[in-house]
C-alpha atoms as a PDB file:
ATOM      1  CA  UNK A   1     -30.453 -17.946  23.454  1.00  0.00           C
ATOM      2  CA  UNK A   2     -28.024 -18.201  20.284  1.00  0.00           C
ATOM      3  CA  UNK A   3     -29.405 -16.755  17.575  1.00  0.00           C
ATOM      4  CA  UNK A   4     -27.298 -16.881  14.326  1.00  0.00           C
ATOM      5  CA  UNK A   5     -28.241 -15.536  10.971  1.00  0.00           C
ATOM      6  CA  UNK A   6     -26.995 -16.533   7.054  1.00  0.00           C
ATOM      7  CA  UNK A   7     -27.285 -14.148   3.648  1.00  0.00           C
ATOM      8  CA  UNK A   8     -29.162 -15.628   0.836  1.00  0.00           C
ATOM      9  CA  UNK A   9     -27.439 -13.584  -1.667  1.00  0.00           C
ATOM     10  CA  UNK A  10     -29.248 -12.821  -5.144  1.00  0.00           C
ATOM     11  CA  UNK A  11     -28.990 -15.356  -7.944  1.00  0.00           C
ATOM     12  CA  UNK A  12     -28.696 -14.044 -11.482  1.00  0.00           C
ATOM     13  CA  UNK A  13     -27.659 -16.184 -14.653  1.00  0.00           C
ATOM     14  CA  UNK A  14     -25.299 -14.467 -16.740  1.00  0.00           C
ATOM     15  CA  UNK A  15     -26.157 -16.508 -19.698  1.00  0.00           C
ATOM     16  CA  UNK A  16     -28.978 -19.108 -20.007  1.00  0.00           C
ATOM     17  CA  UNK A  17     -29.206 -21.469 -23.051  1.00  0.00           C
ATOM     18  CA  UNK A  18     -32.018 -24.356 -23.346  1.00  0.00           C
ATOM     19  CA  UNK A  19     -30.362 -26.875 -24.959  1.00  0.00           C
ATOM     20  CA  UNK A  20     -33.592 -29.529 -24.937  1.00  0.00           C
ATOM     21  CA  UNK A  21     -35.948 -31.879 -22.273  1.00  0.00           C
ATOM     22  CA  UNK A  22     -34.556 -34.465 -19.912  1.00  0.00           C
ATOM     23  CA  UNK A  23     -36.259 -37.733 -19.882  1.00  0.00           C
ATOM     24  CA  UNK A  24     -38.137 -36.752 -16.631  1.00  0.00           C
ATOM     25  CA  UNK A  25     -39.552 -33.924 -17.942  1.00  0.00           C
ATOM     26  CA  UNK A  26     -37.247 -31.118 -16.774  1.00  0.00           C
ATOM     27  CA  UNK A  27     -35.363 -28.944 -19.303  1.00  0.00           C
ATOM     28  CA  UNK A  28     -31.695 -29.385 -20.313  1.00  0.00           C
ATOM     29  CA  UNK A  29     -29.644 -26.161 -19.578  1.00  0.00           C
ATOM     30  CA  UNK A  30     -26.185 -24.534 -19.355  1.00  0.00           C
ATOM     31  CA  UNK A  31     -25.970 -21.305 -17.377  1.00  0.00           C
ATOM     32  CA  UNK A  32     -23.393 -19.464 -15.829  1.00  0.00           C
ATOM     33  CA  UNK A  33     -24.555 -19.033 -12.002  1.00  0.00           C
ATOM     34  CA  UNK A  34     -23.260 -15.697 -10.544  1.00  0.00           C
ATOM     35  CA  UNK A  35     -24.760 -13.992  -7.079  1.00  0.00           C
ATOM     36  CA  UNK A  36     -24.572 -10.599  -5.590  1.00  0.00           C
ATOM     37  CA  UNK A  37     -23.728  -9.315  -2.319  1.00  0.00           C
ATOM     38  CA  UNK A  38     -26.906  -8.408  -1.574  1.00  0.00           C
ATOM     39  CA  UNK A  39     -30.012 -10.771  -1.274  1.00  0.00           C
ATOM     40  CA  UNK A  40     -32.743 -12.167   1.529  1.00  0.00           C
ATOM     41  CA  UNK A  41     -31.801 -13.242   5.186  1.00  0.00           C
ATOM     42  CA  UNK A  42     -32.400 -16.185   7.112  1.00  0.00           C
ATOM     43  CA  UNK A  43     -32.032 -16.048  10.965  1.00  0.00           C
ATOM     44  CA  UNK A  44     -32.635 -19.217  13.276  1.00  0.00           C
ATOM     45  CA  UNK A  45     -32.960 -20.056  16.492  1.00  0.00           C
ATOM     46  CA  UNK A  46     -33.485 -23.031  19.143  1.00  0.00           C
ATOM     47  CA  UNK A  47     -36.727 -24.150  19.650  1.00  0.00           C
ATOM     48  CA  UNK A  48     -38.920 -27.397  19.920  1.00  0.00           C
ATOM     49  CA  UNK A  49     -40.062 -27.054  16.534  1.00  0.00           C
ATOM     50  CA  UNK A  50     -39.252 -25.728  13.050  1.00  0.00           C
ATOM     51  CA  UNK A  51     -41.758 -22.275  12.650  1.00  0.00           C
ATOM     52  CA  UNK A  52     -41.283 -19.596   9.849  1.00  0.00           C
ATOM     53  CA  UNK A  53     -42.132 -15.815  10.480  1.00  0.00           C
ATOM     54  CA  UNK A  54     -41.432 -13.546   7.148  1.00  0.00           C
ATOM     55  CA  UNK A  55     -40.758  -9.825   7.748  1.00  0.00           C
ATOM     56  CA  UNK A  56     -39.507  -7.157   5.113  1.00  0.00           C
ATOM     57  CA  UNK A  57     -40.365  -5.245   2.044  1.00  0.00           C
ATOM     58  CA  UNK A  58     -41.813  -8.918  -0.045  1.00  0.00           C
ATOM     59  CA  UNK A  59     -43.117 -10.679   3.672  1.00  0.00           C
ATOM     60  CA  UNK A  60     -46.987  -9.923   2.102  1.00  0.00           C
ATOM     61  CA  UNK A  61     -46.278 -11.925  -0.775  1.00  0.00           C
ATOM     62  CA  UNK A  62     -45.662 -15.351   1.326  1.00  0.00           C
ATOM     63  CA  UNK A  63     -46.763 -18.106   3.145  1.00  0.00           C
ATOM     64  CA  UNK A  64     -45.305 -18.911   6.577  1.00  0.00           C
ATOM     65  CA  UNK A  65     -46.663 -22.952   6.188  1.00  0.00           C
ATOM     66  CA  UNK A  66     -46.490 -23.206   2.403  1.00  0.00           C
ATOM     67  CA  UNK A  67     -42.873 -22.015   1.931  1.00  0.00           C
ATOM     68  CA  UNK A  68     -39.397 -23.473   0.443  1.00  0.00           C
ATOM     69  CA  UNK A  69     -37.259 -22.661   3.918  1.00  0.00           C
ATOM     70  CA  UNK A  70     -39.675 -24.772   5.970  1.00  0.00           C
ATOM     71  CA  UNK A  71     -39.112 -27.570   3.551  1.00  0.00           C
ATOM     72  CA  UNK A  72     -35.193 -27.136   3.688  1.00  0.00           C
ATOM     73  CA  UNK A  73     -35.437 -27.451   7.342  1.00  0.00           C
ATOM     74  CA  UNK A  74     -37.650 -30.141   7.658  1.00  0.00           C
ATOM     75  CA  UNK A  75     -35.680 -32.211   5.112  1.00  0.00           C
ATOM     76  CA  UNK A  76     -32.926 -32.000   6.631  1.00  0.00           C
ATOM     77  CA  UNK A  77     -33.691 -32.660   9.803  1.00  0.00           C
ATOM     78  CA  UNK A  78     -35.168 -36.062   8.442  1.00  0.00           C
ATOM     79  CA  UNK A  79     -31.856 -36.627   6.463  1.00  0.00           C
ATOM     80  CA  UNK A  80     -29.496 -35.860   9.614  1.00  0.00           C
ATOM     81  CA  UNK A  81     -31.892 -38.360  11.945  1.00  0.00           C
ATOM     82  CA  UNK A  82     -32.601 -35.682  14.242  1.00  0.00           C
ATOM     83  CA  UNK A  83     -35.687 -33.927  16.245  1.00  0.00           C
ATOM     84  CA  UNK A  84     -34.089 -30.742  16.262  1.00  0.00           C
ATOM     85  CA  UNK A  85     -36.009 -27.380  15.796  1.00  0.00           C
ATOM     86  CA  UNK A  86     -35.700 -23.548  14.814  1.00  0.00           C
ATOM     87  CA  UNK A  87     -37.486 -20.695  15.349  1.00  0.00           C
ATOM     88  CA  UNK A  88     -36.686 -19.181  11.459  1.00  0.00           C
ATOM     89  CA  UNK A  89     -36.997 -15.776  10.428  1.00  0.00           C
ATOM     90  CA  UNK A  90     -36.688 -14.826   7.129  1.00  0.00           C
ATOM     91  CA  UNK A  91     -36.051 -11.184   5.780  1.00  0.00           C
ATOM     92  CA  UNK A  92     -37.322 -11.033   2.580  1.00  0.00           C
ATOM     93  CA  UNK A  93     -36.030  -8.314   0.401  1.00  0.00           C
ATOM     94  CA  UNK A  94     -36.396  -9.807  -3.205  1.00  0.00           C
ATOM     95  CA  UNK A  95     -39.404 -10.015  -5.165  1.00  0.00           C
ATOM     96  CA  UNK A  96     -41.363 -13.322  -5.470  1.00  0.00           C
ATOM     97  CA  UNK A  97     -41.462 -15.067  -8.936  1.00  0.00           C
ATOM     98  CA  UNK A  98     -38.841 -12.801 -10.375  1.00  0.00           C
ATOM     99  CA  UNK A  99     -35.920 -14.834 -11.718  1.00  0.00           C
ATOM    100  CA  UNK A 100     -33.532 -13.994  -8.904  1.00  0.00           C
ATOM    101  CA  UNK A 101     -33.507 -17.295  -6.904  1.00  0.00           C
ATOM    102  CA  UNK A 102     -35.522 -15.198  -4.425  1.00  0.00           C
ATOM    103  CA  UNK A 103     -37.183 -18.799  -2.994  1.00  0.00           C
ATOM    104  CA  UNK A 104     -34.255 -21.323  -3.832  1.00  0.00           C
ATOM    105  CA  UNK A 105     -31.574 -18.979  -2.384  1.00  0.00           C
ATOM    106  CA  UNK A 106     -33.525 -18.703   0.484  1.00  0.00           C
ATOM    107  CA  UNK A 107     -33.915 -22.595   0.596  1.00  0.00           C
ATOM    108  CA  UNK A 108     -29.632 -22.711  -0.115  1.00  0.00           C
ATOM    109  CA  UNK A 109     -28.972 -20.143   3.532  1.00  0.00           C
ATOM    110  CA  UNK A 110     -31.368 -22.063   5.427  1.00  0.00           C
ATOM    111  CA  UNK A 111     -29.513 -25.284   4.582  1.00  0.00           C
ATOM    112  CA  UNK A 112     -26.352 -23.740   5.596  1.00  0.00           C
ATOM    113  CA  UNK A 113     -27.927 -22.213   8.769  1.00  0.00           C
ATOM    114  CA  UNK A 114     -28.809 -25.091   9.922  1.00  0.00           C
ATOM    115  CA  UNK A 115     -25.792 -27.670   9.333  1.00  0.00           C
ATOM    116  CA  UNK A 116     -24.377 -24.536  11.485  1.00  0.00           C
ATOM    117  CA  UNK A 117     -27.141 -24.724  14.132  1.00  0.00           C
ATOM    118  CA  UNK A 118     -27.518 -28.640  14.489  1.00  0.00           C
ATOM    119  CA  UNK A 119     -23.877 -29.152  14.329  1.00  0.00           C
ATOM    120  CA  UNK A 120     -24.654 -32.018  11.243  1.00  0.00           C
ATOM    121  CA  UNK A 121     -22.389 -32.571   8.340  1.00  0.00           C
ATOM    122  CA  UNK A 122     -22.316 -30.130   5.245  1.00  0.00           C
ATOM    123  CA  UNK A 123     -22.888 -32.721   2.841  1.00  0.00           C
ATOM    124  CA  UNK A 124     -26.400 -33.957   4.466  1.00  0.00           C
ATOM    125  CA  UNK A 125     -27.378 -30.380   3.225  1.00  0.00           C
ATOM    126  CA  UNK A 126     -25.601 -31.010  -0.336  1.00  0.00           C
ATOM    127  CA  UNK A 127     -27.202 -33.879  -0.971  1.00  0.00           C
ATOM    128  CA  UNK A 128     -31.115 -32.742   0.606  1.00  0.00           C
ATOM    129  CA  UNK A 129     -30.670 -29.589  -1.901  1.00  0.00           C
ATOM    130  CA  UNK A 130     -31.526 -31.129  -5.324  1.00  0.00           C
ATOM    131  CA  UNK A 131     -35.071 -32.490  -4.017  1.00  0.00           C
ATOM    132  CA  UNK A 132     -35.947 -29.049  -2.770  1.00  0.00           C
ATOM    133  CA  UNK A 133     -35.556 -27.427  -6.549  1.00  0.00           C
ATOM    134  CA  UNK A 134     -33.135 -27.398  -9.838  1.00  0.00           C
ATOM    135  CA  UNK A 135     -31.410 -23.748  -8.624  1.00  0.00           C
ATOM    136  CA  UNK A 136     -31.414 -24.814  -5.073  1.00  0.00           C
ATOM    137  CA  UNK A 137     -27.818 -26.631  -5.234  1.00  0.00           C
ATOM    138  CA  UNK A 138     -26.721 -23.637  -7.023  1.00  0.00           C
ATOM    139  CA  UNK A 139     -27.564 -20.957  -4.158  1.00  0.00           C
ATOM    140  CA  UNK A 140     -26.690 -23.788  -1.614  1.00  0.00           C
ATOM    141  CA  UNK A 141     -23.138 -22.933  -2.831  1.00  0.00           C
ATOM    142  CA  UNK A 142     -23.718 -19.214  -3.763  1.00  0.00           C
ATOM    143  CA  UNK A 143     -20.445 -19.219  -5.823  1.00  0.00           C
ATOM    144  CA  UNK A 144     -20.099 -18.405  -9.699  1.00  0.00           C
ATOM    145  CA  UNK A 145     -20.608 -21.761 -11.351  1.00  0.00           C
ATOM    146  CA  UNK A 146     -21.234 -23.458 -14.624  1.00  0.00           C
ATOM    147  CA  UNK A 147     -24.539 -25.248 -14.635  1.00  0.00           C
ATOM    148  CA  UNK A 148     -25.677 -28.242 -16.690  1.00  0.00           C
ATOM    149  CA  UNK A 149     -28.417 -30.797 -16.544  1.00  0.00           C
ATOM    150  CA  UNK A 150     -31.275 -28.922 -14.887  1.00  0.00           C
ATOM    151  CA  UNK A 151     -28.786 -26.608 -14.038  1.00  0.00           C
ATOM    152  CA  UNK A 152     -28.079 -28.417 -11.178  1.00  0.00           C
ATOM    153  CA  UNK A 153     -25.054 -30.182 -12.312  1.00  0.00           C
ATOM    154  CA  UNK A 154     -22.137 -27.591 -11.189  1.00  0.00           C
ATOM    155  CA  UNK A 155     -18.697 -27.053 -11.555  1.00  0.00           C
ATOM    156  CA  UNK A 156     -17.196 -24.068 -10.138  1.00  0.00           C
ATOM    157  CA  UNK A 157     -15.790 -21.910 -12.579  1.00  0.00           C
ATOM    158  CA  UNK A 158     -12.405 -19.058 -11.737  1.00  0.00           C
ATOM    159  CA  UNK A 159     -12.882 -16.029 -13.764  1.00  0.00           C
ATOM    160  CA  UNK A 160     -11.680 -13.023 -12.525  1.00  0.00           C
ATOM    161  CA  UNK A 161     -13.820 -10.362 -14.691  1.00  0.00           C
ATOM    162  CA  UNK A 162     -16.928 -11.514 -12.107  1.00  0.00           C
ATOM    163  CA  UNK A 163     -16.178 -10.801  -8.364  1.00  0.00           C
ATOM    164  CA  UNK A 164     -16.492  -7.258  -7.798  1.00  0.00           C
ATOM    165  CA  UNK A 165     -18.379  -6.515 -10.967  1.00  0.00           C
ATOM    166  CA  UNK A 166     -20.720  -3.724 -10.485  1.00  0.00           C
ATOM    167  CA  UNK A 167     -24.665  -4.571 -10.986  1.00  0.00           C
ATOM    168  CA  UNK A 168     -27.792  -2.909 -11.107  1.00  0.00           C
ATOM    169  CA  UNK A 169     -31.257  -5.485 -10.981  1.00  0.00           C
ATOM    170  CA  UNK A 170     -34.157  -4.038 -12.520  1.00  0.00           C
ATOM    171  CA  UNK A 171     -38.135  -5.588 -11.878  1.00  0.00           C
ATOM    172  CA  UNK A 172     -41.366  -4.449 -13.214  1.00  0.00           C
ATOM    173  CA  UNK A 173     -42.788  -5.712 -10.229  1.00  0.00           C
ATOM    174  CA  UNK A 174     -44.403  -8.472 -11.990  1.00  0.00           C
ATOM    175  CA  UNK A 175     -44.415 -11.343 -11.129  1.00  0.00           C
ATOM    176  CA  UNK A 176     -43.587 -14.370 -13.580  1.00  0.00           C
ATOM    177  CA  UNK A 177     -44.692 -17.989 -13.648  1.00  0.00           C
ATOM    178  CA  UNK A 178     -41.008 -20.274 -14.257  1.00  0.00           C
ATOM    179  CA  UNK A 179     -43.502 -23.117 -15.501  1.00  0.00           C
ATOM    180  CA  UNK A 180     -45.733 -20.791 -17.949  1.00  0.00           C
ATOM    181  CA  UNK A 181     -42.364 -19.318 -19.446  1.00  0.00           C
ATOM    182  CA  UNK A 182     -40.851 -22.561 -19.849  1.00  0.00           C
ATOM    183  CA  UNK A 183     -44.115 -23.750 -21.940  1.00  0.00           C
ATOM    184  CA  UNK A 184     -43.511 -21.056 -24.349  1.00  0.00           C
ATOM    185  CA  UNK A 185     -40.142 -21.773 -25.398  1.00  0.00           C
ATOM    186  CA  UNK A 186     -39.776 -23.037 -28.943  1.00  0.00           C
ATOM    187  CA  UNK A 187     -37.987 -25.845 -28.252  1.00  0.00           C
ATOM    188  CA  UNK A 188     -35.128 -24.625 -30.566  1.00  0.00           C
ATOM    189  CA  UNK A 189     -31.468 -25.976 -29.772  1.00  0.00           C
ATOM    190  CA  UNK A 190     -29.483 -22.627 -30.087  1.00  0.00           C
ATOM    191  CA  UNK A 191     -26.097 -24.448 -29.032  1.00  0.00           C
ATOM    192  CA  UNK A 192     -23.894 -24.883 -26.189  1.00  0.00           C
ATOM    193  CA  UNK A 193     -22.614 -21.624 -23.291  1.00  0.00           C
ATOM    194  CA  UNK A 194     -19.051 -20.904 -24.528  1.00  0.00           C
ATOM    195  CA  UNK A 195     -18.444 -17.139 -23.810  1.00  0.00           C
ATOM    196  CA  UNK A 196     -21.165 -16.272 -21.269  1.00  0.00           C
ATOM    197  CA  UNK A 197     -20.704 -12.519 -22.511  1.00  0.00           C
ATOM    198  CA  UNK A 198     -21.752 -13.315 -25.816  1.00  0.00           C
ATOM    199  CA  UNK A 199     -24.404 -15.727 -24.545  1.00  0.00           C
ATOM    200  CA  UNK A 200     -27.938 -14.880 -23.969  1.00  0.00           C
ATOM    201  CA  UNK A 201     -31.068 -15.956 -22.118  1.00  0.00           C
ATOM    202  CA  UNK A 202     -32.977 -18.359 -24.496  1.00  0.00           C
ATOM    203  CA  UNK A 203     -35.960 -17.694 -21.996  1.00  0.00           C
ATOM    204  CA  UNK A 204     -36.239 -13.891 -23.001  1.00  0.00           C
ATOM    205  CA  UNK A 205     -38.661 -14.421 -25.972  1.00  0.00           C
ATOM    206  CA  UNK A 206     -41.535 -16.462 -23.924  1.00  0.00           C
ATOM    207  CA  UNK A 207     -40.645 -13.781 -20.638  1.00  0.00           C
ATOM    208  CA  UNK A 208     -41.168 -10.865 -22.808  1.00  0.00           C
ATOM    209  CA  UNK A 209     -44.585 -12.864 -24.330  1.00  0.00           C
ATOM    210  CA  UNK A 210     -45.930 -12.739 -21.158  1.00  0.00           C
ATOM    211  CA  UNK A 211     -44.391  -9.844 -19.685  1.00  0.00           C
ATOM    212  CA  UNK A 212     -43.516  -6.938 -22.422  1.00  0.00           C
ATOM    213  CA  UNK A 213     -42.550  -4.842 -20.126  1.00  0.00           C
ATOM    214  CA  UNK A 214     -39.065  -7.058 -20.126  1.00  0.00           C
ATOM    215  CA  UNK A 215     -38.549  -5.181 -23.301  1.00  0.00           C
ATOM    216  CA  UNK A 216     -38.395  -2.031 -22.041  1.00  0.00           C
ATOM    217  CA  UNK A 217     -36.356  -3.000 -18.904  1.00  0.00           C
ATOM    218  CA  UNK A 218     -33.703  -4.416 -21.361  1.00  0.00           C
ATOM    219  CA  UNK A 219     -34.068  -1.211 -23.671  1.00  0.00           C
ATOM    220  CA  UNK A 220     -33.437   0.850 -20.817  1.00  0.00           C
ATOM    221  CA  UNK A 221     -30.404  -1.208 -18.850  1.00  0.00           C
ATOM    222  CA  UNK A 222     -28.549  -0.971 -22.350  1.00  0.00           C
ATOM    223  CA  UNK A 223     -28.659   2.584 -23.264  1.00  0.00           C
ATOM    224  CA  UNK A 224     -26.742   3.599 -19.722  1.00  0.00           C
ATOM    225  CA  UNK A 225     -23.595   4.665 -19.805  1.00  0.00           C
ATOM    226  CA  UNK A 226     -21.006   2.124 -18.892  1.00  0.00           C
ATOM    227  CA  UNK A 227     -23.426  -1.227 -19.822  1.00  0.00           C
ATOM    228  CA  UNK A 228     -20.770  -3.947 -20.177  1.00  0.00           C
ATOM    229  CA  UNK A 229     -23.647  -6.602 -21.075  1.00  0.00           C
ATOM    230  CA  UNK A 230     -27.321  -6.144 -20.054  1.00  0.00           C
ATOM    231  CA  UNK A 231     -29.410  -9.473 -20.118  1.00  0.00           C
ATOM    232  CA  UNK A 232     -32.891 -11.380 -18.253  1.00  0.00           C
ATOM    233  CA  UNK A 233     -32.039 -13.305 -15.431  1.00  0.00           C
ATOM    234  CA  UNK A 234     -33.599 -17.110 -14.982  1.00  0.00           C
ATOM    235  CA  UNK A 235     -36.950 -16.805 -16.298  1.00  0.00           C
ATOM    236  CA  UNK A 236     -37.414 -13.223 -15.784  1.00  0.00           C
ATOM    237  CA  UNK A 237     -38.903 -10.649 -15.244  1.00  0.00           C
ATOM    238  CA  UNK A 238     -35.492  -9.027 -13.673  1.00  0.00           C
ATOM    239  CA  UNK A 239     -33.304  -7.803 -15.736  1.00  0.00           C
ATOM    240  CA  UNK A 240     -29.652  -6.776 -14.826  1.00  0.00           C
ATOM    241  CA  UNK A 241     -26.893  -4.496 -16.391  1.00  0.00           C
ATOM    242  CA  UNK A 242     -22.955  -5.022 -15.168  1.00  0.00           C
ATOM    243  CA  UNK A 243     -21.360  -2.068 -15.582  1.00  0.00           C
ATOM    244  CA  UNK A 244     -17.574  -0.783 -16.090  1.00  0.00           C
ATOM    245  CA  UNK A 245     -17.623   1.063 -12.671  1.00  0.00           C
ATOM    246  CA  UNK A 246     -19.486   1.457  -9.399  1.00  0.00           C
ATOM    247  CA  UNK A 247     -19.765   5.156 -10.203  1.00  0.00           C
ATOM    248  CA  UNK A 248     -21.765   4.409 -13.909  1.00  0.00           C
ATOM    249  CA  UNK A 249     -23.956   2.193 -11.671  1.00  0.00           C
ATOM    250  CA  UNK A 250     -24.896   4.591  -9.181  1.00  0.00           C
ATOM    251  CA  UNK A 251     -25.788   6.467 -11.806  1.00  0.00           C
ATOM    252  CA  UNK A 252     -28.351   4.254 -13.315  1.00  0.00           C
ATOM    253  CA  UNK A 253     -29.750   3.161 -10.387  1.00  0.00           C
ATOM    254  CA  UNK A 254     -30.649   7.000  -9.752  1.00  0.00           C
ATOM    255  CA  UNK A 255     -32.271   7.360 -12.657  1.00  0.00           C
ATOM    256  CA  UNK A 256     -34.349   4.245 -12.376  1.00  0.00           C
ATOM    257  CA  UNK A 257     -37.904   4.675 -12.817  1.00  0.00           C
ATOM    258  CA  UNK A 258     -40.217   5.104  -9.461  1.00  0.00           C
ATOM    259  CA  UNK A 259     -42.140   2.319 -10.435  1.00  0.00           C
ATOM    260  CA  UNK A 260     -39.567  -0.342 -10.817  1.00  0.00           C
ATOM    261  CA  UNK A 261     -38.265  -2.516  -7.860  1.00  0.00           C
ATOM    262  CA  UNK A 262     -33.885  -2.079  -8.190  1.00  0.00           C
ATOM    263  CA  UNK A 263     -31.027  -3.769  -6.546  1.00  0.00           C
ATOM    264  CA  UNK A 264     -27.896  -1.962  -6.934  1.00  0.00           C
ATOM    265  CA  UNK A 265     -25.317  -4.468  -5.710  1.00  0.00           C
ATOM    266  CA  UNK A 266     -22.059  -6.241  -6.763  1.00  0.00           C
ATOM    267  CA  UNK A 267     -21.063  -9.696  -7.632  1.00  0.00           C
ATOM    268  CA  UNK A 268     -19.611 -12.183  -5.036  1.00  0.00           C
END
């Protein structure tokens, strides 16, 4: 029986600025989308209908009926017309609620799985992705891009200072509610993305409310050797740190602390 399998790489905004409320409630943004090597795995097979198991490191922390990859399935099967199934499998090597895309990436390689495994056309998937979540178009595409709107407004963007940039992801292992961070923010206009190095992550004051512990993370990321920029990703609580070399990485990542979850990767 075929069995085929997609990455669901690791989403992290390089810069994040809140620029106000939509009229249906979401929040306005512009963030530069950016996604590692390194991530979750989907894996799919034939079958009469669409079931979910979850293995690896994060599988305890998720449902296998209540869960974003059976929705990505099922909508598109409804959008292509079709009766189709798949027996899905999903590695899950992120943590849950931690800023990374964990969930909407893993949404984004099941879409593409499955316009592989049906044999449908790639833009049923592009246009099921926005009802499925704001970051879901985003890691549908899995390519650096500028995002506006809810962030899911994208234009692909060429800089050549990304790909290949060495990262380290940091996590306190808490996890963080998107919804309660967003009710924190002040509601303050700080003004538009231009240089996403000198941006920042308007979300990092409410994150750090909640979770403190973001504090030290970012205290830590910055005072390695060979930090280029060290920011929050999404709404936190991972942190990340690019760095001027794979060899200053591997460094930090060694001397991580025990108790933190870390991703030493690079950028796609």
């Amino acid at each position: 029986m075929m069995r085929i399998s997609e990455p669901a790489p690791a989403k992290v905004n390089l810069a994040l600025h809140v620029r106000g409320k939509l009229p249906d409630g979401r929040h306005a943004l512009e963030t530069l989308f950016a996604f590692c090597v390194d991530g979750d795995k989907i894996e799919a097979e034939p079958a009469d209908g669409i079931s979910l198991a979850v293995k690896g490191p994060f599988s305890a922390e998720l449902s296998t009926s209540n869960n974003l990859v059976l929705d990505a399935a099922q909508h598109l099967a409804d959008a292509a017309g079709i009766d189709n199934g798949a027996s899905l499998t999903l590695t899950k090597n992120l943590p849950v609620a931690s800023g990374i895309g964990g969930g909407s990436a893993d949404a984004g390689a099941t879409l593409r799985l499955l316009t592989r495994l049906w044999n449908i056309d790639p833009a049923l998937a592009s246009a099921v992705a926005p009802r499925l979540g704001s970051d879901v178009p985003a890691c549908l595409l899995s390519m650096t891009a500028r995002g506006v709107g809810a962030g899911d407004r994208l234009d692909l963007v060429q800089d050549p200072s990304i790909p290949g940039s060495p990262i380290l992801l940091v996590n306190p292992l808490i996890a963080l509610s998107t919804r309660d961070v967003f009710a924190r923010w002040d509601g303050v206009d700080r003004g538009a993305l231009g240089d996403w190095r000198n941006g920042r992550n308007d979300l990092e004051p409410p994150a750090r409310a909640l979770v403190p512990e973001i504090g030290e993370l970012l205290n830590w990321l910055s005072s390695r050797d060979g930090v280029t920029v060290a920011r929050m990703s999404g709404s936190g609580a991972t942190c990340f740190a690019l760095f001027e070399s794979e060899a200053a990485r591997a460094r930090a990542a060694d001397e991580c602390p025990s108790n933190w979850w870390r991703l030493a990767s690079i950028l796609r």
